[in-house]
PDB file of N, CA and C in Angstrom:
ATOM      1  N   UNK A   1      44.971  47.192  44.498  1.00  0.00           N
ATOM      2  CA  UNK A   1      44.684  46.539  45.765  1.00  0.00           C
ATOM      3  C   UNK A   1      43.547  47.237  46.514  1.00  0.00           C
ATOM      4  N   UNK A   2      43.658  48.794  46.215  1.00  0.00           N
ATOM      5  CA  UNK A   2      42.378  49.168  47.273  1.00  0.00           C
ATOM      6  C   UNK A   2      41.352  49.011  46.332  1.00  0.00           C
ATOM      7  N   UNK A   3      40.885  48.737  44.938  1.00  0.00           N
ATOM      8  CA  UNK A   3      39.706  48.630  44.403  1.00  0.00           C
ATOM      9  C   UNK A   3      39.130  46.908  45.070  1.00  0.00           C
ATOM     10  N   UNK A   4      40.068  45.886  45.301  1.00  0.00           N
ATOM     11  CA  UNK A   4      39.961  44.715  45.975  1.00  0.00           C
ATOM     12  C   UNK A   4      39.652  44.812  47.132  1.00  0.00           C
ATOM     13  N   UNK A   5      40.034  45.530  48.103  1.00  0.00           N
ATOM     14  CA  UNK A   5      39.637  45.628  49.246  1.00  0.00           C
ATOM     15  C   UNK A   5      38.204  46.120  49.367  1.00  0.00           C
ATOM     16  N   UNK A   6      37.882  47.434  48.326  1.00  0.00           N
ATOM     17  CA  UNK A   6      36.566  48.220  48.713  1.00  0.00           C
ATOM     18  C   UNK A   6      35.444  46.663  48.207  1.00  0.00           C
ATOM     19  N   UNK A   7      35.662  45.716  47.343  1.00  0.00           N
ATOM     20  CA  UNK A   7      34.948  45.052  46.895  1.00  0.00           C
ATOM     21  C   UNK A   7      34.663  43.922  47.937  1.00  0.00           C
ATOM     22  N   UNK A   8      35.918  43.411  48.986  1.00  0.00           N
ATOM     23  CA  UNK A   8      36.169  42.824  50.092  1.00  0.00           C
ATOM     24  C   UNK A   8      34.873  43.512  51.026  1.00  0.00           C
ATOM     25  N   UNK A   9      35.307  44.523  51.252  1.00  0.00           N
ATOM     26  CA  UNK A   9      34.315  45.250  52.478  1.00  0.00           C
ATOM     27  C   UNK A   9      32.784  45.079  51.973  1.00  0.00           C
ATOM     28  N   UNK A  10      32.356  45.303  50.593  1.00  0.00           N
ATOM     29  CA  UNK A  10      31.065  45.189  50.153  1.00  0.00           C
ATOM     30  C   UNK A  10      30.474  43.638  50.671  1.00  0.00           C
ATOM     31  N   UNK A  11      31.638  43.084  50.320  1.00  0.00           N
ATOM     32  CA  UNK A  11      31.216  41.207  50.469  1.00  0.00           C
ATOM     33  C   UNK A  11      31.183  40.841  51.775  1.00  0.00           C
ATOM     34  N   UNK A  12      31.629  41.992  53.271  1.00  0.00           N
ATOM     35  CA  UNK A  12      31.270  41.723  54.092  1.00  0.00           C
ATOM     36  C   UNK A  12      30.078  41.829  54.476  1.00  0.00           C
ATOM     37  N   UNK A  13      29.625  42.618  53.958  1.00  0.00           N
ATOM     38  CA  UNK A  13      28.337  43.292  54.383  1.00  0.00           C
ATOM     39  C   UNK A  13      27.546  42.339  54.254  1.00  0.00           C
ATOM     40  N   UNK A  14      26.714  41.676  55.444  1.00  0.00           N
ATOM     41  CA  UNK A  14      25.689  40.874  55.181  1.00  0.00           C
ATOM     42  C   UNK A  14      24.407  41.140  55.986  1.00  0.00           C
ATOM     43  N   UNK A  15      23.542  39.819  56.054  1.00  0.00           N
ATOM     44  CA  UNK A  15      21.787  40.412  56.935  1.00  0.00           C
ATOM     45  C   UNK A  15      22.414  40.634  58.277  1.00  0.00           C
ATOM     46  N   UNK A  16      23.457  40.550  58.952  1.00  0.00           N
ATOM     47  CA  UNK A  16      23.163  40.627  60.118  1.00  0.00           C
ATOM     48  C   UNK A  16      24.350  41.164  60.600  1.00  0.00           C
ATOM     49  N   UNK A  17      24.185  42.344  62.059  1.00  0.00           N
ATOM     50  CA  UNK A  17      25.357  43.010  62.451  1.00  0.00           C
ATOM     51  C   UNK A  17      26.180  42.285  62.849  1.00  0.00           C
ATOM     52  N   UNK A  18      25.675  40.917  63.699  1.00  0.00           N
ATOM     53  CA  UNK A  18      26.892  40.664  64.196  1.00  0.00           C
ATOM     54  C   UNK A  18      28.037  39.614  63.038  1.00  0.00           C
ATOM     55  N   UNK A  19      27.161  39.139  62.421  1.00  0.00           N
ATOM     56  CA  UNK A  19      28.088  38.930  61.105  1.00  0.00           C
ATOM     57  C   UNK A  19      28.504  39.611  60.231  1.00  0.00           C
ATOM     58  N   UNK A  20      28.508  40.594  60.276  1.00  0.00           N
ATOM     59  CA  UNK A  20      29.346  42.239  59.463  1.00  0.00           C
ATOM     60  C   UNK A  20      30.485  42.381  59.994  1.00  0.00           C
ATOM     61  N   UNK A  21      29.841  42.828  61.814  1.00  0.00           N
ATOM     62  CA  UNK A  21      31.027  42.783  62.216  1.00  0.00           C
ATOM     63  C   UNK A  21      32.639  41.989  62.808  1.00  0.00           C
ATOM     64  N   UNK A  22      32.172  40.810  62.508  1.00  0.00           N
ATOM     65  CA  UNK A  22      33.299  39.708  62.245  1.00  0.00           C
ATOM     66  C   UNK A  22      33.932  39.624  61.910  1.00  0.00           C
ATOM     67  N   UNK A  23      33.579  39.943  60.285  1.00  0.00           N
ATOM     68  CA  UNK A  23      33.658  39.585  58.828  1.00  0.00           C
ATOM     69  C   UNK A  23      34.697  41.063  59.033  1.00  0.00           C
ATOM     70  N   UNK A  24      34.365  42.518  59.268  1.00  0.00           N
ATOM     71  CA  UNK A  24      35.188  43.283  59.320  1.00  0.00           C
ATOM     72  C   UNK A  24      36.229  43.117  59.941  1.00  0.00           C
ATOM     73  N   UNK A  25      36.388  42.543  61.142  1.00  0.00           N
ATOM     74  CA  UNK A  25      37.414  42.796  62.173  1.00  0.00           C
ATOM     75  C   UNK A  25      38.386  42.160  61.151  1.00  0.00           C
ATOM     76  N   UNK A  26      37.779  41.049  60.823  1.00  0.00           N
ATOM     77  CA  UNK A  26      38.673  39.499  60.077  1.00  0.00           C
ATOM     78  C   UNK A  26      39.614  40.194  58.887  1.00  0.00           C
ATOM     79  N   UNK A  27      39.165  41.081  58.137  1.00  0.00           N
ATOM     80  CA  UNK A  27      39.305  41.848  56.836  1.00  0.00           C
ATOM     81  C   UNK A  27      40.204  42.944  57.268  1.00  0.00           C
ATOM     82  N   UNK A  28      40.070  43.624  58.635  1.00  0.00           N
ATOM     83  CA  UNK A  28      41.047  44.391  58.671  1.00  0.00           C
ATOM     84  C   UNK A  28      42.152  44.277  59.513  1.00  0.00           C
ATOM     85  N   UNK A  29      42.266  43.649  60.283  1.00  0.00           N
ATOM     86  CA  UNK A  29      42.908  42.871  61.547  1.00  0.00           C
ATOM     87  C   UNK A  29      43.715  41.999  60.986  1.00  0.00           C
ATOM     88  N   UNK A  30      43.205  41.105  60.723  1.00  0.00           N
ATOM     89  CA  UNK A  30      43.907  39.083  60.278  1.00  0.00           C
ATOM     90  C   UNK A  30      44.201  39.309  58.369  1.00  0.00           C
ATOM     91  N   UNK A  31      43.153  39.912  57.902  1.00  0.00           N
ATOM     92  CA  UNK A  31      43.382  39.460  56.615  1.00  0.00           C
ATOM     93  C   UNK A  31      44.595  40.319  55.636  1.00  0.00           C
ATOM     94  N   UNK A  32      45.050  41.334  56.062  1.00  0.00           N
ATOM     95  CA  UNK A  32      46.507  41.858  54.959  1.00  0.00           C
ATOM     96  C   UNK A  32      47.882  41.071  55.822  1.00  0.00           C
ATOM     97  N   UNK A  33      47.456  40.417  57.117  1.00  0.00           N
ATOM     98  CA  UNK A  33      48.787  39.267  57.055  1.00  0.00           C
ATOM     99  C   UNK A  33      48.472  38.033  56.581  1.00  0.00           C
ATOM    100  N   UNK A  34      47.725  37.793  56.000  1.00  0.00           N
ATOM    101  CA  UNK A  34      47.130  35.656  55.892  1.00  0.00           C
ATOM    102  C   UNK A  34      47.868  35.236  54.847  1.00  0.00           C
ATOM    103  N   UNK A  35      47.891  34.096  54.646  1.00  0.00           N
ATOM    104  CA  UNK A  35      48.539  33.765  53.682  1.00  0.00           C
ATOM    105  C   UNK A  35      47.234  33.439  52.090  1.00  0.00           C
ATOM    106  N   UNK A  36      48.243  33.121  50.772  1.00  0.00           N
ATOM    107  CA  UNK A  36      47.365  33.195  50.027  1.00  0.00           C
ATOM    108  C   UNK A  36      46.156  32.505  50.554  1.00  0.00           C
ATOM    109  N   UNK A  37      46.188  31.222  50.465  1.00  0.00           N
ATOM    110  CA  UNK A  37      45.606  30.428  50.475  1.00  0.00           C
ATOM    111  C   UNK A  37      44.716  30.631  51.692  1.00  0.00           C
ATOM    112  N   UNK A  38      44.771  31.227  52.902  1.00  0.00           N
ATOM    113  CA  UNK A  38      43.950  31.845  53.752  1.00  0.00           C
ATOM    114  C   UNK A  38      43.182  32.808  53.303  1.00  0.00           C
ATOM    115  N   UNK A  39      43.490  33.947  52.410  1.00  0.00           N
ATOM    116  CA  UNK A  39      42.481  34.782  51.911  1.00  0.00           C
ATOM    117  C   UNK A  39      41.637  34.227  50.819  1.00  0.00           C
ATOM    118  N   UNK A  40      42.070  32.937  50.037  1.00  0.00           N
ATOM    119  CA  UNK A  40      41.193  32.500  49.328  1.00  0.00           C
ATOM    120  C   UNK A  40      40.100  31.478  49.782  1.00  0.00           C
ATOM    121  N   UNK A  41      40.838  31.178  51.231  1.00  0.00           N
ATOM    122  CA  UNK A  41      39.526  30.396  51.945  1.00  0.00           C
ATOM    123  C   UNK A  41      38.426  31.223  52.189  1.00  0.00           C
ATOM    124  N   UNK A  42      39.304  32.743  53.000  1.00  0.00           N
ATOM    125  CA  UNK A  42      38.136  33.728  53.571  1.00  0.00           C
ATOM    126  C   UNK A  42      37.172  34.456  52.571  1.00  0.00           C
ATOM    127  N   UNK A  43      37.546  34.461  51.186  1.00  0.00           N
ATOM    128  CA  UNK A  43      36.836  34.900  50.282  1.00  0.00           C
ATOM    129  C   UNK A  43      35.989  33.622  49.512  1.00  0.00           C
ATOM    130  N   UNK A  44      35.992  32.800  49.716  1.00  0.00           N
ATOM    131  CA  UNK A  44      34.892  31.176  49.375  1.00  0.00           C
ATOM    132  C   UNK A  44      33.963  31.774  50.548  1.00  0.00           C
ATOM    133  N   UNK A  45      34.737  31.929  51.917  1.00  0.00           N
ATOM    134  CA  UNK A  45      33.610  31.969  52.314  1.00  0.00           C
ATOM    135  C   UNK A  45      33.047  33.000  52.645  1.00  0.00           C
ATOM    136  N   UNK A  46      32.956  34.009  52.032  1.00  0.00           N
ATOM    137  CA  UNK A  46      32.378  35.267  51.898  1.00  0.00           C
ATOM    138  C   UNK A  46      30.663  34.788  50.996  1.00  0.00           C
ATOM    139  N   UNK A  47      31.739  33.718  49.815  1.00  0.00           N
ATOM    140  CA  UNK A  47      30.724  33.725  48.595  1.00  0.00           C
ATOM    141  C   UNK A  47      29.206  32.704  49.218  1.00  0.00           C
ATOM    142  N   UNK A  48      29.557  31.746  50.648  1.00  0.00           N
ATOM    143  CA  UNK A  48      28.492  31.294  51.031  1.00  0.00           C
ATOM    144  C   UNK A  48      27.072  32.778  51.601  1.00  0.00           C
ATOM    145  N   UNK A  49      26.574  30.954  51.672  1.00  0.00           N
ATOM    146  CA  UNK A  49      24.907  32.133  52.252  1.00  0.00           C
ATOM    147  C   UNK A  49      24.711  32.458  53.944  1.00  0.00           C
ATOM    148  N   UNK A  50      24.343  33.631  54.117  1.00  0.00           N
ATOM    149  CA  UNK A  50      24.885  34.151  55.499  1.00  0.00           C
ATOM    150  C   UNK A  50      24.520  32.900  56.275  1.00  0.00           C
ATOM    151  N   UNK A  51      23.515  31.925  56.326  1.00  0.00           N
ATOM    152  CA  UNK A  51      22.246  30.994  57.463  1.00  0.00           C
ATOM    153  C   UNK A  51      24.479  30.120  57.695  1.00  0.00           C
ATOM    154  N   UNK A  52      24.593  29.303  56.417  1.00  0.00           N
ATOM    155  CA  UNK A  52      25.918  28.372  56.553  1.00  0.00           C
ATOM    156  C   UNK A  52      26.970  29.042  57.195  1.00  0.00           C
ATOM    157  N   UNK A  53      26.828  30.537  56.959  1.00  0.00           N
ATOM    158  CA  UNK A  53      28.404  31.037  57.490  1.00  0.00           C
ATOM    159  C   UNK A  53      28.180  31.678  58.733  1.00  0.00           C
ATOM    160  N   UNK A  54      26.818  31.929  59.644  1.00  0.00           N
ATOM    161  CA  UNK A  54      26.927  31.879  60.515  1.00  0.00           C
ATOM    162  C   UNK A  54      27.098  30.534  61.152  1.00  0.00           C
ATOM    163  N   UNK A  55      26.270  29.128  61.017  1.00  0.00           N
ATOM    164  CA  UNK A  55      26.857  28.163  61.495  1.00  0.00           C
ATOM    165  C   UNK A  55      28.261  27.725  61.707  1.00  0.00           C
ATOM    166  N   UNK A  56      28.892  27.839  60.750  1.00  0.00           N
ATOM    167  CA  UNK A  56      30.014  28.203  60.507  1.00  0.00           C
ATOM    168  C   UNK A  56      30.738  28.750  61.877  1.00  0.00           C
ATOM    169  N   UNK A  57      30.488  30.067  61.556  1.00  0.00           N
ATOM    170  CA  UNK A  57      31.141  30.965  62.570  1.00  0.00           C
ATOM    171  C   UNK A  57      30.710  30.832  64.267  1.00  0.00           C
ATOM    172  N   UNK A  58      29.426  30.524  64.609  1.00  0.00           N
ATOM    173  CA  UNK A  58      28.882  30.080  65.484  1.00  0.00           C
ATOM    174  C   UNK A  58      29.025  28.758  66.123  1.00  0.00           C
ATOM    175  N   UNK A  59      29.787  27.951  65.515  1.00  0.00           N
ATOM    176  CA  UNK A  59      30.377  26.114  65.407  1.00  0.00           C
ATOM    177  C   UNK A  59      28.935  25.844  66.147  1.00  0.00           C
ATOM    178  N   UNK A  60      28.094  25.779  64.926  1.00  0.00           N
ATOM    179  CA  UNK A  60      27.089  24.406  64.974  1.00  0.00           C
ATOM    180  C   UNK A  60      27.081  23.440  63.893  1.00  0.00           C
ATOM    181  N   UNK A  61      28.125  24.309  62.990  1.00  0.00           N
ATOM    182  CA  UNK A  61      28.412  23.469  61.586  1.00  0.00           C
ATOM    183  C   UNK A  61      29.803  23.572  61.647  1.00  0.00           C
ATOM    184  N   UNK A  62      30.697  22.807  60.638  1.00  0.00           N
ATOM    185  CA  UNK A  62      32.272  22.677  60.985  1.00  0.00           C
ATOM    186  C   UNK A  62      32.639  22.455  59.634  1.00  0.00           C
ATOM    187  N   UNK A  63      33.339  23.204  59.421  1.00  0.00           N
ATOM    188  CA  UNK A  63      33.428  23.253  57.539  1.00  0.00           C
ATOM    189  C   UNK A  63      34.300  22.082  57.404  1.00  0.00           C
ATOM    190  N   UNK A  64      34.320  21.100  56.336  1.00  0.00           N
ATOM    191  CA  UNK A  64      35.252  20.234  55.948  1.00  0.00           C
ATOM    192  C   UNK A  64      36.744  20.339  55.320  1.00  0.00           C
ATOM    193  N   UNK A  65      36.593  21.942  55.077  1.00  0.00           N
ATOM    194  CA  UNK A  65      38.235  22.432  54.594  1.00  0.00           C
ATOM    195  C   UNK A  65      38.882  22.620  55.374  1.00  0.00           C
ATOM    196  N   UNK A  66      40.090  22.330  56.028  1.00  0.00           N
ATOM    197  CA  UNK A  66      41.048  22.615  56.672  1.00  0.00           C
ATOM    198  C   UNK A  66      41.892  23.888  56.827  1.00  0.00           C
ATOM    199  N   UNK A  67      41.315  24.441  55.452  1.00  0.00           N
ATOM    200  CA  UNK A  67      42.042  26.244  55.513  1.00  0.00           C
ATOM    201  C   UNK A  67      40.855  26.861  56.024  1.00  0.00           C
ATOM    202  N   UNK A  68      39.873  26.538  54.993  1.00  0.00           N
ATOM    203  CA  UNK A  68      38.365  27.227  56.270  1.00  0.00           C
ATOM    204  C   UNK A  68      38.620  27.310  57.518  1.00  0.00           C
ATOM    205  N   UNK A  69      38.675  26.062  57.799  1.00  0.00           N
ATOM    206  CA  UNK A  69      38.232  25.994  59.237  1.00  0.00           C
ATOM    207  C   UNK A  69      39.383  26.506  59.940  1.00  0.00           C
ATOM    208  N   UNK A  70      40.482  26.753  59.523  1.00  0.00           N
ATOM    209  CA  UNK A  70      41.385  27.882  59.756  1.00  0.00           C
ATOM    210  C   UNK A  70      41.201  29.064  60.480  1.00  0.00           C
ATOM    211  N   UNK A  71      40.773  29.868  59.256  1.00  0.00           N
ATOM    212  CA  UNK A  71      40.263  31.071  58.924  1.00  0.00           C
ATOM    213  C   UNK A  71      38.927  30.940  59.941  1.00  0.00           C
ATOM    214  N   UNK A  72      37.979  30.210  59.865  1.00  0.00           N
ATOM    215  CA  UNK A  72      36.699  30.100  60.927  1.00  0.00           C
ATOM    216  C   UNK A  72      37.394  30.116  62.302  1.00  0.00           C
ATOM    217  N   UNK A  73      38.328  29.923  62.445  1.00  0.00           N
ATOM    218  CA  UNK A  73      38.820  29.705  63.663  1.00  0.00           C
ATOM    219  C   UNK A  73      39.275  31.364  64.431  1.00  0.00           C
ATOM    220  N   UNK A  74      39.811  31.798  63.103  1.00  0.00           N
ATOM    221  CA  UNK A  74      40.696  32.730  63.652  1.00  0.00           C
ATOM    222  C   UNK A  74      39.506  34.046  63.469  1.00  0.00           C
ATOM    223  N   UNK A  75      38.431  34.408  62.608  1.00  0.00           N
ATOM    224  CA  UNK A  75      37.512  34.873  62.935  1.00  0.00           C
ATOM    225  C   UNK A  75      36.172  34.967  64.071  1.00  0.00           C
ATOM    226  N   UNK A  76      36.289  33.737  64.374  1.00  0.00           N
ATOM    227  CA  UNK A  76      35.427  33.358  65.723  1.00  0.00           C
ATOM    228  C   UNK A  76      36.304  34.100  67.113  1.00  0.00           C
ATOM    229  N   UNK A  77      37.345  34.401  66.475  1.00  0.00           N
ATOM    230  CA  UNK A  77      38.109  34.609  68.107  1.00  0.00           C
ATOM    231  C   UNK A  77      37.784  36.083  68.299  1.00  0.00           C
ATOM    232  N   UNK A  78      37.397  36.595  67.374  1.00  0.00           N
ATOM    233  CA  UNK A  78      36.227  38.292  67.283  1.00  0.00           C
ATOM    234  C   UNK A  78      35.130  38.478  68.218  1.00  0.00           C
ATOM    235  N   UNK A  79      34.317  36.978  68.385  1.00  0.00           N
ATOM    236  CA  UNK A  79      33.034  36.907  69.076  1.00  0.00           C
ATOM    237  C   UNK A  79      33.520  37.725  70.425  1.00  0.00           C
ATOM    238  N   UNK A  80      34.927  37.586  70.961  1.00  0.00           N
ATOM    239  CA  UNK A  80      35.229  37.465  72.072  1.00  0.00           C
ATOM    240  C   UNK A  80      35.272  39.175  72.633  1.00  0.00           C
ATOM    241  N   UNK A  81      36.032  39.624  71.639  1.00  0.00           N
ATOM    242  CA  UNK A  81      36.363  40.909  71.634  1.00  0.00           C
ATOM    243  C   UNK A  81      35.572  41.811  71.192  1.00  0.00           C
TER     244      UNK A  81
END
């Protein structure tokens, strides 16, 4: 599990701080309670390209998955904090 996680944290890492730090809070905060199917949303969308997953995260775009947009939901609530 921690070789998954260190590979998790790599896949946060993206061009931009404030999408790093999201992506972290989300990973260490929300993501060892989610359910499967929530960590396999949050890891799809790891695998997008940062421009979509900030839209994404920024709601100028609105993902069509229902677990995404889950997970987008419950990571956006980071912006705040």
């Amino acid at each position: 599990m921690e070789k998954d996680n260190a590979k998790l944290r790599w896949r946060c890492r993206r061009g931009s701080l404030e999408l790093d730090r999201l992506l972290m809070r989300y990973l260490e905060q929300s993501y060892p309670g989610a359910s499967d199917p929530e960590r396999l949303a949050f890891e799809a969308l790891l695998a997008l390209e940062d421009l979509v997953l900030a839209r994404y995260l920024f709601g100028t775009q609105v993902s069509t998955c229902p677990i995404q947009h889950r997970v987008i939901k419950k990571i956006a609530v980071f912006q705040k904090g």
